[in-house]
PDB file of N, CA and C in Angstrom:
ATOM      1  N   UNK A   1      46.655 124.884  95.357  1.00  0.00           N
ATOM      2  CA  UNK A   1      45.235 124.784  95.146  1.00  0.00           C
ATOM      3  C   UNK A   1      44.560 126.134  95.345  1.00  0.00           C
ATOM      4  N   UNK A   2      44.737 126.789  96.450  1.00  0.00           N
ATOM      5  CA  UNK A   2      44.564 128.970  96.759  1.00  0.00           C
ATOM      6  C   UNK A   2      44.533 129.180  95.536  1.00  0.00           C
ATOM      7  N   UNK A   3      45.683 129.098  94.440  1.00  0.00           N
ATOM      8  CA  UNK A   3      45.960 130.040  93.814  1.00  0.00           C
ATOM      9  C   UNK A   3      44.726 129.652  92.679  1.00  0.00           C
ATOM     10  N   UNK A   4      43.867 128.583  92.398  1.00  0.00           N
ATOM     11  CA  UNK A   4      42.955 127.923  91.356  1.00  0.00           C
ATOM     12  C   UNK A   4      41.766 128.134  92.092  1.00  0.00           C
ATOM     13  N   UNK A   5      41.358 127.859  93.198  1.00  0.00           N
ATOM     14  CA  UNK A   5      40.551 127.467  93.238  1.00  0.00           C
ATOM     15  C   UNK A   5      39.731 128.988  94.303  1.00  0.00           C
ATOM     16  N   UNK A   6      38.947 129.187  94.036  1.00  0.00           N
ATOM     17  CA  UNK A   6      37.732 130.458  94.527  1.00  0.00           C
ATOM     18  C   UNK A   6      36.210 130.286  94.790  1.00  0.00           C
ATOM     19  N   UNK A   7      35.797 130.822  95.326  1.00  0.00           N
ATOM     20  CA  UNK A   7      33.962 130.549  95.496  1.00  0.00           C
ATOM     21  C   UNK A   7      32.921 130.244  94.447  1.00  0.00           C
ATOM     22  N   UNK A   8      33.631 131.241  92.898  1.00  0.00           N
ATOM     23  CA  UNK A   8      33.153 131.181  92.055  1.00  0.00           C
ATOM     24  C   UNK A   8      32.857 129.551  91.288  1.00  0.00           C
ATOM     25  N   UNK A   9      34.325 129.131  91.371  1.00  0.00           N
ATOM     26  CA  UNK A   9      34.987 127.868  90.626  1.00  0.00           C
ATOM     27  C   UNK A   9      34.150 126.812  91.663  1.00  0.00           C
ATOM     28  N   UNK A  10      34.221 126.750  92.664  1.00  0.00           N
ATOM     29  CA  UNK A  10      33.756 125.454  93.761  1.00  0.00           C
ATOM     30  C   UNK A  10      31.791 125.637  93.715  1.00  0.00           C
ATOM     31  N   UNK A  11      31.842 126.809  93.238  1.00  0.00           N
ATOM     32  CA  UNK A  11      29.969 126.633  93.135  1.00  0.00           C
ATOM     33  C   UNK A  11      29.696 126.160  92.141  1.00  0.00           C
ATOM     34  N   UNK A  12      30.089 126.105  91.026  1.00  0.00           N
ATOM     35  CA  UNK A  12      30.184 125.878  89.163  1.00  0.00           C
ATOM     36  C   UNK A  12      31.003 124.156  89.412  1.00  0.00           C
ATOM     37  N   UNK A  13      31.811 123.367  90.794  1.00  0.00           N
ATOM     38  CA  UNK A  13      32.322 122.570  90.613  1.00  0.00           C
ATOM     39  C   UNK A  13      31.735 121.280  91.445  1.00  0.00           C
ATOM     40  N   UNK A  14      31.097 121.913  92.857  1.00  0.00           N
ATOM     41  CA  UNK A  14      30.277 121.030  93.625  1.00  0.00           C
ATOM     42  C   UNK A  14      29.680 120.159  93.245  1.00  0.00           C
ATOM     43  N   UNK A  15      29.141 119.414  93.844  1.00  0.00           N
ATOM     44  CA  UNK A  15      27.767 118.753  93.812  1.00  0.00           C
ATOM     45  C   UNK A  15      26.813 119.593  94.463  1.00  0.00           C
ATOM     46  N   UNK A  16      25.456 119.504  93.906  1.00  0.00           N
ATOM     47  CA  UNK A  16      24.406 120.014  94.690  1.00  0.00           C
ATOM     48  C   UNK A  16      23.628 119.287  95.715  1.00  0.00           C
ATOM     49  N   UNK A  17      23.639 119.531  97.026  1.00  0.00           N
ATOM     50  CA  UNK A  17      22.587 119.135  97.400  1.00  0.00           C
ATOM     51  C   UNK A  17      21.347 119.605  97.617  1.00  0.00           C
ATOM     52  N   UNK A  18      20.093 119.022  97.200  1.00  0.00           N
ATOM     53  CA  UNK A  18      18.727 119.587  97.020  1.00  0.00           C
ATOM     54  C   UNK A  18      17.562 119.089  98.290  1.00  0.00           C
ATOM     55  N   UNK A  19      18.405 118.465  99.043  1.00  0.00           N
ATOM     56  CA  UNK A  19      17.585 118.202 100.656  1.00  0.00           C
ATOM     57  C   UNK A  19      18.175 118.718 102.251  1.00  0.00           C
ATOM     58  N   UNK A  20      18.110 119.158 102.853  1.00  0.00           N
ATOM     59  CA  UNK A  20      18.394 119.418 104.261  1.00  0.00           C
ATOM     60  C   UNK A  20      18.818 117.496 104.947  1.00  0.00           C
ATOM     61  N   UNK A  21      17.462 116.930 104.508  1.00  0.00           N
ATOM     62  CA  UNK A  21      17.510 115.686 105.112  1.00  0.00           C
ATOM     63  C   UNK A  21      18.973 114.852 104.532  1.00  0.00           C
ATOM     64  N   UNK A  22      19.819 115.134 103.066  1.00  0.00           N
ATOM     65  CA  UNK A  22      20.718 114.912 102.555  1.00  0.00           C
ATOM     66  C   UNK A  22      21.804 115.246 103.469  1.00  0.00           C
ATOM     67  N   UNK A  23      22.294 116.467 104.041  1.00  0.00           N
ATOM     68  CA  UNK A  23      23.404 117.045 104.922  1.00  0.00           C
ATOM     69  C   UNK A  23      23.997 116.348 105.334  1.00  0.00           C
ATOM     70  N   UNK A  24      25.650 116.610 105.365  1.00  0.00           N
ATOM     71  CA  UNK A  24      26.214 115.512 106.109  1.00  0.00           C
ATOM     72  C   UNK A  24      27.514 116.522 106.518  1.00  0.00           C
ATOM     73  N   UNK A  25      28.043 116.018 107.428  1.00  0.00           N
ATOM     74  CA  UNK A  25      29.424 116.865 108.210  1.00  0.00           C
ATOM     75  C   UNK A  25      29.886 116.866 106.808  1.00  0.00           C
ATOM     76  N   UNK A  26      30.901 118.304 106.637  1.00  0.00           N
ATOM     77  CA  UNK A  26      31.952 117.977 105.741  1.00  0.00           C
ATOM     78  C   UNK A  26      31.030 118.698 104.458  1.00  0.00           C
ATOM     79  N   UNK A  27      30.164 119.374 104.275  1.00  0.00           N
ATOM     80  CA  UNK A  27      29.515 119.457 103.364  1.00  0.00           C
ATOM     81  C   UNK A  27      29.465 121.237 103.431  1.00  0.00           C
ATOM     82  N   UNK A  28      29.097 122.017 102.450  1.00  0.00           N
ATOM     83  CA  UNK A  28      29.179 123.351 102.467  1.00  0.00           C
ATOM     84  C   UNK A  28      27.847 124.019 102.297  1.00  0.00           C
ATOM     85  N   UNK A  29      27.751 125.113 103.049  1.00  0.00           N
ATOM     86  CA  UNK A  29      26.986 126.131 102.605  1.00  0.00           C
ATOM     87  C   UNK A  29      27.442 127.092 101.831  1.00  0.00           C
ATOM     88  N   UNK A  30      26.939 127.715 100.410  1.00  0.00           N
ATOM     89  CA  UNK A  30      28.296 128.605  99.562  1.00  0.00           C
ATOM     90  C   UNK A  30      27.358 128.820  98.337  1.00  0.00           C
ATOM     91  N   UNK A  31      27.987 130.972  98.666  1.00  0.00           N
ATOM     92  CA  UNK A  31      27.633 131.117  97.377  1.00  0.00           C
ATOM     93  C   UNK A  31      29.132 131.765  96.638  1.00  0.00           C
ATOM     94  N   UNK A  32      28.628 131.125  95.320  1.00  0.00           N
ATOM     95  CA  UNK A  32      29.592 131.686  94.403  1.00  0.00           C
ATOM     96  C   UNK A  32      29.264 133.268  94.090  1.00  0.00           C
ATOM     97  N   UNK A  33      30.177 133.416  93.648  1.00  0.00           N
ATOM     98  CA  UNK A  33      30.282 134.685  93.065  1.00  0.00           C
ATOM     99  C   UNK A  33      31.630 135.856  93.335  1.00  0.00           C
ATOM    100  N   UNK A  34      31.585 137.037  93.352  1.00  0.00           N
ATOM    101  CA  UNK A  34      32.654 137.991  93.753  1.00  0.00           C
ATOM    102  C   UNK A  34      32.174 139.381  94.062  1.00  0.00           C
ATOM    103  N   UNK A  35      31.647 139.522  95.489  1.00  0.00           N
ATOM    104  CA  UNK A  35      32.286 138.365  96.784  1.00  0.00           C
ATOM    105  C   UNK A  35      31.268 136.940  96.737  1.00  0.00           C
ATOM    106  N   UNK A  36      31.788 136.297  97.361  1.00  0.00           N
ATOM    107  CA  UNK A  36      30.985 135.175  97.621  1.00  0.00           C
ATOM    108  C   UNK A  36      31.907 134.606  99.010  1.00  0.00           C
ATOM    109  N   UNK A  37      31.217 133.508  99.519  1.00  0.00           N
ATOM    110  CA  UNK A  37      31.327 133.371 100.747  1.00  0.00           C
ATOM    111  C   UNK A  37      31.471 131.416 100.776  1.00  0.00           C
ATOM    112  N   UNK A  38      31.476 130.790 102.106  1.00  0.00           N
ATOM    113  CA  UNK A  38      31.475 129.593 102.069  1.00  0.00           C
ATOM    114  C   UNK A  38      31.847 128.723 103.534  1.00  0.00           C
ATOM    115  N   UNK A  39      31.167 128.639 103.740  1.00  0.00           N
ATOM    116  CA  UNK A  39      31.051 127.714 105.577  1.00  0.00           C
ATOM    117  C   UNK A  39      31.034 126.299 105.087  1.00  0.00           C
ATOM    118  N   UNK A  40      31.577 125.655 106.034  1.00  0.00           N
ATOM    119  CA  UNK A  40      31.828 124.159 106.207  1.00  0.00           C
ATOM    120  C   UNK A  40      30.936 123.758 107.066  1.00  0.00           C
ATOM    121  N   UNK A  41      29.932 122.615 107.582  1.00  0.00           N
ATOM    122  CA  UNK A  41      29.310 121.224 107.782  1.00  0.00           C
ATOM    123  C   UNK A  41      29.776 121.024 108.808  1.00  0.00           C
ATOM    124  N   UNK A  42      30.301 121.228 110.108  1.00  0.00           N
ATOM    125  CA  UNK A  42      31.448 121.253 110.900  1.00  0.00           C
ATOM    126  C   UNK A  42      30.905 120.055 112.195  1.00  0.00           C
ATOM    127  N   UNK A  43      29.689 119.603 112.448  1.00  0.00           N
ATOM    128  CA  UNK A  43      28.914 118.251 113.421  1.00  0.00           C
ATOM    129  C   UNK A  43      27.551 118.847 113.012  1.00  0.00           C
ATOM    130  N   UNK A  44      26.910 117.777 113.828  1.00  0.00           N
ATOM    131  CA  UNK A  44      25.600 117.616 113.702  1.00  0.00           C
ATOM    132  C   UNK A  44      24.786 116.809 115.083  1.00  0.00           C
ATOM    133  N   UNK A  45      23.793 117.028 115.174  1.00  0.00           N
ATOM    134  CA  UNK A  45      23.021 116.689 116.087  1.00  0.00           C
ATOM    135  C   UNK A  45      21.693 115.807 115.582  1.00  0.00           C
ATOM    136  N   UNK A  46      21.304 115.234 115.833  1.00  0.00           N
ATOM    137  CA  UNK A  46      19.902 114.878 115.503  1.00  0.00           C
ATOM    138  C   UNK A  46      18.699 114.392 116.527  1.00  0.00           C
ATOM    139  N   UNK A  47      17.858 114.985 116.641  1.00  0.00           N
ATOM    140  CA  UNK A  47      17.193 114.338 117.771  1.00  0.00           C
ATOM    141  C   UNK A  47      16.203 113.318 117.345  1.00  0.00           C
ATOM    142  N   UNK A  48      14.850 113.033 118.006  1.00  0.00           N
ATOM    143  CA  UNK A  48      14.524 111.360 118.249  1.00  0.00           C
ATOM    144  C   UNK A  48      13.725 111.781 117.082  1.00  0.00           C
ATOM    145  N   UNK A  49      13.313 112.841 116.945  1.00  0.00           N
ATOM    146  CA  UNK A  49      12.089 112.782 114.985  1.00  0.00           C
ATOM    147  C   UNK A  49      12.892 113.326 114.234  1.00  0.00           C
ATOM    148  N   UNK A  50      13.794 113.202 113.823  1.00  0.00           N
ATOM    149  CA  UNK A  50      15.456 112.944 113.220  1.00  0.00           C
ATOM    150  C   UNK A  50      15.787 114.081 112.325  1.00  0.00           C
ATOM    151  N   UNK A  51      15.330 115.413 113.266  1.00  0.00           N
ATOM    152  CA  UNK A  51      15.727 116.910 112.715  1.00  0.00           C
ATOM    153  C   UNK A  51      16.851 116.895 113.328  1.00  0.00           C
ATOM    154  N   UNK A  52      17.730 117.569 112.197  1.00  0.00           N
ATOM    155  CA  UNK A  52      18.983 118.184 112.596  1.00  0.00           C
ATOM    156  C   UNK A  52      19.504 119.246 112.673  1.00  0.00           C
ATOM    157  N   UNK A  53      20.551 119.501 113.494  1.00  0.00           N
ATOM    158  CA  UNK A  53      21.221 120.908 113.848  1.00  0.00           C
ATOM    159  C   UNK A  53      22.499 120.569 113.576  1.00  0.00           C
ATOM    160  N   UNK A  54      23.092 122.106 112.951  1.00  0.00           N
ATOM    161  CA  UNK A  54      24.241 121.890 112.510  1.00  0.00           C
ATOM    162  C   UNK A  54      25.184 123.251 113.204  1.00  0.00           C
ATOM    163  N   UNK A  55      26.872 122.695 113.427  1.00  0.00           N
ATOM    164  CA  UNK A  55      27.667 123.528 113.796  1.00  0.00           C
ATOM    165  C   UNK A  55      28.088 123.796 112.591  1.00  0.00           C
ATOM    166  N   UNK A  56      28.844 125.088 112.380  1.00  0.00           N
ATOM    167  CA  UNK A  56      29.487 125.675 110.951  1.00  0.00           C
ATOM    168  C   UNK A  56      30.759 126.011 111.271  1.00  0.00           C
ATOM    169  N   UNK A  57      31.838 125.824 110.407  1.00  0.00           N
ATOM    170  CA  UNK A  57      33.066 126.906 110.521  1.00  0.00           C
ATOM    171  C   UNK A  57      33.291 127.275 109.323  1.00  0.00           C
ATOM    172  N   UNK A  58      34.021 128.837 109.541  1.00  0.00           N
ATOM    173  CA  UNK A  58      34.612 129.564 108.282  1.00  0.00           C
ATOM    174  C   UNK A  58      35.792 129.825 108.434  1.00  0.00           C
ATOM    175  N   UNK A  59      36.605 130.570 107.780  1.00  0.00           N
ATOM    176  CA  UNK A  59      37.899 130.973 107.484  1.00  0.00           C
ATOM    177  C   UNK A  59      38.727 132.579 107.056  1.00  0.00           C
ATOM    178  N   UNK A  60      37.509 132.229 105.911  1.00  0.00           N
ATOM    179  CA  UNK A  60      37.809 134.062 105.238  1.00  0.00           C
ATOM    180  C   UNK A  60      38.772 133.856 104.500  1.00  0.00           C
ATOM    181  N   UNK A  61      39.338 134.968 104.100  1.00  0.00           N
ATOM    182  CA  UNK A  61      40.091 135.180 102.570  1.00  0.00           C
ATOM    183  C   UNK A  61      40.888 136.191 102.564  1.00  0.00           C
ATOM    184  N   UNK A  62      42.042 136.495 103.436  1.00  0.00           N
ATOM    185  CA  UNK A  62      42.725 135.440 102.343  1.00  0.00           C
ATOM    186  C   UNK A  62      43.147 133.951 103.321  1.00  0.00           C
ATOM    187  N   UNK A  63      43.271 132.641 103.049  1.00  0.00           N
ATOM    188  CA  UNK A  63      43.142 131.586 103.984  1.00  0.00           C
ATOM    189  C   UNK A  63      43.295 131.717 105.139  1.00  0.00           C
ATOM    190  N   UNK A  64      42.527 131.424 106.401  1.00  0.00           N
ATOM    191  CA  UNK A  64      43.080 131.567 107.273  1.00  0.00           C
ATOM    192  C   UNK A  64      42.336 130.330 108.282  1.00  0.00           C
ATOM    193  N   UNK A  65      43.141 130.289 109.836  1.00  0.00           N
ATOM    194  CA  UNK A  65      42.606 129.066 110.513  1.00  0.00           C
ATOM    195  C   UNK A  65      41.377 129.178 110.703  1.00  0.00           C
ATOM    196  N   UNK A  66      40.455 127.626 110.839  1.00  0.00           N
ATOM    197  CA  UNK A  66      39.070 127.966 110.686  1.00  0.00           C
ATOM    198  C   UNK A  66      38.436 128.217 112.166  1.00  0.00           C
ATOM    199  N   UNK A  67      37.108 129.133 112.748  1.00  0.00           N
ATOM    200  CA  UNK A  67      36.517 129.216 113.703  1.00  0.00           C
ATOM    201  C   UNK A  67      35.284 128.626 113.340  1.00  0.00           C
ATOM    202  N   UNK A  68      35.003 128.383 114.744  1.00  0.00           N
ATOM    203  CA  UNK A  68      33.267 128.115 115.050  1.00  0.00           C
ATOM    204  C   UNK A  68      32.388 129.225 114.741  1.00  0.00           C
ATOM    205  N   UNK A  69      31.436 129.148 114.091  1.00  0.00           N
ATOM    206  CA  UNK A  69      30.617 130.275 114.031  1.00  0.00           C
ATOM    207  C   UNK A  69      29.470 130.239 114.931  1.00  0.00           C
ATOM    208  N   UNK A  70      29.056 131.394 115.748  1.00  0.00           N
ATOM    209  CA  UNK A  70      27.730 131.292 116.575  1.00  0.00           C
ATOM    210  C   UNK A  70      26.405 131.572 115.772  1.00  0.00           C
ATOM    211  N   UNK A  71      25.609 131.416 116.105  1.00  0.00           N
ATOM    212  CA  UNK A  71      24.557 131.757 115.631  1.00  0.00           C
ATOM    213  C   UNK A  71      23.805 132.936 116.203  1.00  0.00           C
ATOM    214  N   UNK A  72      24.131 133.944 115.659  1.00  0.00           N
ATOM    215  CA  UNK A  72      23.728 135.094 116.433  1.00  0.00           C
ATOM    216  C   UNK A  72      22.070 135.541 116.153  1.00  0.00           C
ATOM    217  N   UNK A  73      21.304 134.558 115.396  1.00  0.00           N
ATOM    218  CA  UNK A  73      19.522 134.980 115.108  1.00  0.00           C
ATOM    219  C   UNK A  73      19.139 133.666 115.889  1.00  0.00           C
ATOM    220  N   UNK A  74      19.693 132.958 116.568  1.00  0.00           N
ATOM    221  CA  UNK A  74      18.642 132.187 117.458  1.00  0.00           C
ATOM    222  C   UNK A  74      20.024 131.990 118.642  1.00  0.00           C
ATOM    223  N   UNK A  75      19.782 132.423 119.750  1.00  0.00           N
ATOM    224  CA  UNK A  75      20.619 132.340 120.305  1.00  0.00           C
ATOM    225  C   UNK A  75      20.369 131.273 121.985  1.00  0.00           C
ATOM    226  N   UNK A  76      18.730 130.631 121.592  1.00  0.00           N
ATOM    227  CA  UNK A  76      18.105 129.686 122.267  1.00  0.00           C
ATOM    228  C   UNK A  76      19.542 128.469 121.821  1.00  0.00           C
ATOM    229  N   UNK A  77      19.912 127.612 120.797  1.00  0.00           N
ATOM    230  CA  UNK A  77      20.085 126.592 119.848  1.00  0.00           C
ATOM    231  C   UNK A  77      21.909 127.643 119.554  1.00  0.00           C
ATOM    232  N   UNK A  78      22.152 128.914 119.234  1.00  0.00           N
ATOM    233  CA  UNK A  78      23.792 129.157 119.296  1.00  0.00           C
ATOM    234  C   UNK A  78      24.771 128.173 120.170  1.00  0.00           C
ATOM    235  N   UNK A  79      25.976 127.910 119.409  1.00  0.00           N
ATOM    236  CA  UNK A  79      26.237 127.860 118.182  1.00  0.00           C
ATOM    237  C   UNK A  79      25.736 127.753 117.233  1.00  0.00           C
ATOM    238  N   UNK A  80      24.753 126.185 117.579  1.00  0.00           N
ATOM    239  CA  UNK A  80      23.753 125.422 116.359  1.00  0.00           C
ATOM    240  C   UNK A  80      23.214 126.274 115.749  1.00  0.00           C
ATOM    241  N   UNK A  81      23.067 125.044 114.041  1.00  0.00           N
ATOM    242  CA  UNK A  81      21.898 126.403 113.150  1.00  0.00           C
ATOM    243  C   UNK A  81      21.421 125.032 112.659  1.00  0.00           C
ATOM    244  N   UNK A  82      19.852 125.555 112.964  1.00  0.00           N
ATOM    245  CA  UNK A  82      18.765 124.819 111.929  1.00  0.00           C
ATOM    246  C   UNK A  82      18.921 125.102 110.461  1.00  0.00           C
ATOM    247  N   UNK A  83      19.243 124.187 109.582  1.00  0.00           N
ATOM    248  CA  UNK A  83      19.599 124.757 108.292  1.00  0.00           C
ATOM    249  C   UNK A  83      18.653 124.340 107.055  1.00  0.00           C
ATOM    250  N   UNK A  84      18.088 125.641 106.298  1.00  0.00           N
ATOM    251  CA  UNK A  84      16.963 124.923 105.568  1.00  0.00           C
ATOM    252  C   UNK A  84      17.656 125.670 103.981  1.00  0.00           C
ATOM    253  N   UNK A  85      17.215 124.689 103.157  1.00  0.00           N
ATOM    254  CA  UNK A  85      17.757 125.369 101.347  1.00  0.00           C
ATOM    255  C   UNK A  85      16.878 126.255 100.947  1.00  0.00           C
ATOM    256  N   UNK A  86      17.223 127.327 100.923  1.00  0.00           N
ATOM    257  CA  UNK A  86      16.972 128.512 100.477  1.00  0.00           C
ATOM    258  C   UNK A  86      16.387 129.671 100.886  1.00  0.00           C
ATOM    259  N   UNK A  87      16.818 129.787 101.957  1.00  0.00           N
ATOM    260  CA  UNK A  87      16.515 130.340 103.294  1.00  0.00           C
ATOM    261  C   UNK A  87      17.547 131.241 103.675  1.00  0.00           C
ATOM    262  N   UNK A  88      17.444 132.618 104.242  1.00  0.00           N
ATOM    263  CA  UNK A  88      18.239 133.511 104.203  1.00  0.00           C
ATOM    264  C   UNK A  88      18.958 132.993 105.820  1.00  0.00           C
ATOM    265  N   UNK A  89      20.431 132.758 106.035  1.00  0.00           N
ATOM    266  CA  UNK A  89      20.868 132.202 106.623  1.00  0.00           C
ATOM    267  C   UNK A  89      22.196 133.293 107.007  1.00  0.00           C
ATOM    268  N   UNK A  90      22.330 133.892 107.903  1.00  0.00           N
ATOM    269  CA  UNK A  90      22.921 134.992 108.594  1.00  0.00           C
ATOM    270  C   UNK A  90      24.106 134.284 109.181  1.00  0.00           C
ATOM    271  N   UNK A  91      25.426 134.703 108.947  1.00  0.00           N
ATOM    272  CA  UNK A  91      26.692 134.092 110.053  1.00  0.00           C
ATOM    273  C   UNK A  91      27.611 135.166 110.279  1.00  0.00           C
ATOM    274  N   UNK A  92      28.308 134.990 111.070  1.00  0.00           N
ATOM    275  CA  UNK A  92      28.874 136.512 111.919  1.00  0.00           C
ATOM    276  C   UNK A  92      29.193 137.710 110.726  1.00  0.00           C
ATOM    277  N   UNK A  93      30.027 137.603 109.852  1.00  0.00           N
ATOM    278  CA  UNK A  93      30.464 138.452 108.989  1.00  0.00           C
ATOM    279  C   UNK A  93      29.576 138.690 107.331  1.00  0.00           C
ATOM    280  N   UNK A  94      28.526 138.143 106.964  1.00  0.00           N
ATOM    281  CA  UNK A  94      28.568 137.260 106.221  1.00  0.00           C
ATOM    282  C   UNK A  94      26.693 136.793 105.884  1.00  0.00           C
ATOM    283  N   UNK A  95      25.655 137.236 105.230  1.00  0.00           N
ATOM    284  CA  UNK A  95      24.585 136.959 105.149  1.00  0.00           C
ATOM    285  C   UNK A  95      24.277 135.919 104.031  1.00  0.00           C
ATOM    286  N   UNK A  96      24.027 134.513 104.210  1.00  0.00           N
ATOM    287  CA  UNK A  96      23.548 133.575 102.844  1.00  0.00           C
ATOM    288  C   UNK A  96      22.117 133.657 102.024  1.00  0.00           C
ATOM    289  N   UNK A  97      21.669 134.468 101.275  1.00  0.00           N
ATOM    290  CA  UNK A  97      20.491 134.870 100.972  1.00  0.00           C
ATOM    291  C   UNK A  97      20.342 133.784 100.131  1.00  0.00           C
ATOM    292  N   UNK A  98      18.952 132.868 100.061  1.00  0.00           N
ATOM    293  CA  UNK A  98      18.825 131.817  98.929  1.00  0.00           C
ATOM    294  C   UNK A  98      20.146 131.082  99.117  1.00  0.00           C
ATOM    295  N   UNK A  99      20.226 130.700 100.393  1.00  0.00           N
ATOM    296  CA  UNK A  99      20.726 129.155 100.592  1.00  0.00           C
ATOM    297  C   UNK A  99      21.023 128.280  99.749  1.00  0.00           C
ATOM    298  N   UNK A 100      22.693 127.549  99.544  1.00  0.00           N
ATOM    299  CA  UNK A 100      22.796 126.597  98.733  1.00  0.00           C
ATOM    300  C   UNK A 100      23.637 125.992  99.513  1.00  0.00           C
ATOM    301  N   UNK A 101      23.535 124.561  99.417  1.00  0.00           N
ATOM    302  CA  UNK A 101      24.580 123.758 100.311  1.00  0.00           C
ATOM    303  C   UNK A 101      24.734 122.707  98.987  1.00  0.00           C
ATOM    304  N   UNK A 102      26.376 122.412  98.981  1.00  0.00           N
ATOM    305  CA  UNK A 102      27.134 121.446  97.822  1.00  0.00           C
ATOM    306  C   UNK A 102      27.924 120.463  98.972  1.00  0.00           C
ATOM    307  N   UNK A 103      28.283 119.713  98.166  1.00  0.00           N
ATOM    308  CA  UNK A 103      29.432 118.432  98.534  1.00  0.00           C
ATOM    309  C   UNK A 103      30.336 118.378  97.856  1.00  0.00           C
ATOM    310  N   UNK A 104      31.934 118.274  98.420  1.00  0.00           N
ATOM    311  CA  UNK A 104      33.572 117.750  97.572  1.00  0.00           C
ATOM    312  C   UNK A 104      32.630 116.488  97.121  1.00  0.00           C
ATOM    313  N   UNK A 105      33.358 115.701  95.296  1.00  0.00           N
ATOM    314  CA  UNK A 105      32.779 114.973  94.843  1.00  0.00           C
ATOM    315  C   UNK A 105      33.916 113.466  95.373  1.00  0.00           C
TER     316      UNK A 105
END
């Protein structure tokens, strides 16, 4: 599957999601392109007016085991990241400018 499949192909192959309130574990933040990048959905939190916070993990390229990512621009809520679509979204190695989060179909 490595050898097919790339950032480019999985942004052009996703589903889109077009709500924050949509998010679900298991779901990606990712942009296509070359380079392009791509974090995983990794838990979630929700509190009692049913905003959520999300943990992320990545990997890198060429495959490798996945880590927790911290959140190094709010470090009140690190690990957690408040995650909004289209929103410049910073992770250790790695800046998401214009936010897109997809779903495996």
């Amino acid at each position: 599957m490595y050898n097919y499949t790339f950032w480019i192909s999985l942004s052009q192959e996703l589903k889109t999601i077009t709500s924050v309130k949509n998010l679900k574990i298991g779901d990606v933040l990712i942009k296509g392109g070359s380079p392009g990048h791509i974090v995983i959905l990794a838990d979630e939190v929700i509190n009692d007016r049913g905003e959520k916070l999300f943990l992320l993990f990545q990997g890198n390229t060429p495959a490798q085991s996945v880590h927790l990512v911290k959140n190094l621009e709010d470090t009140s809520i690190s690990p957690w990241y408040n995650l909004e679509i289209d929103a410049v979204i910073p992770v250790s190695n790695y800046t998401f400018y214009d936010s897109k989060f997809a779903r495996f179909k």
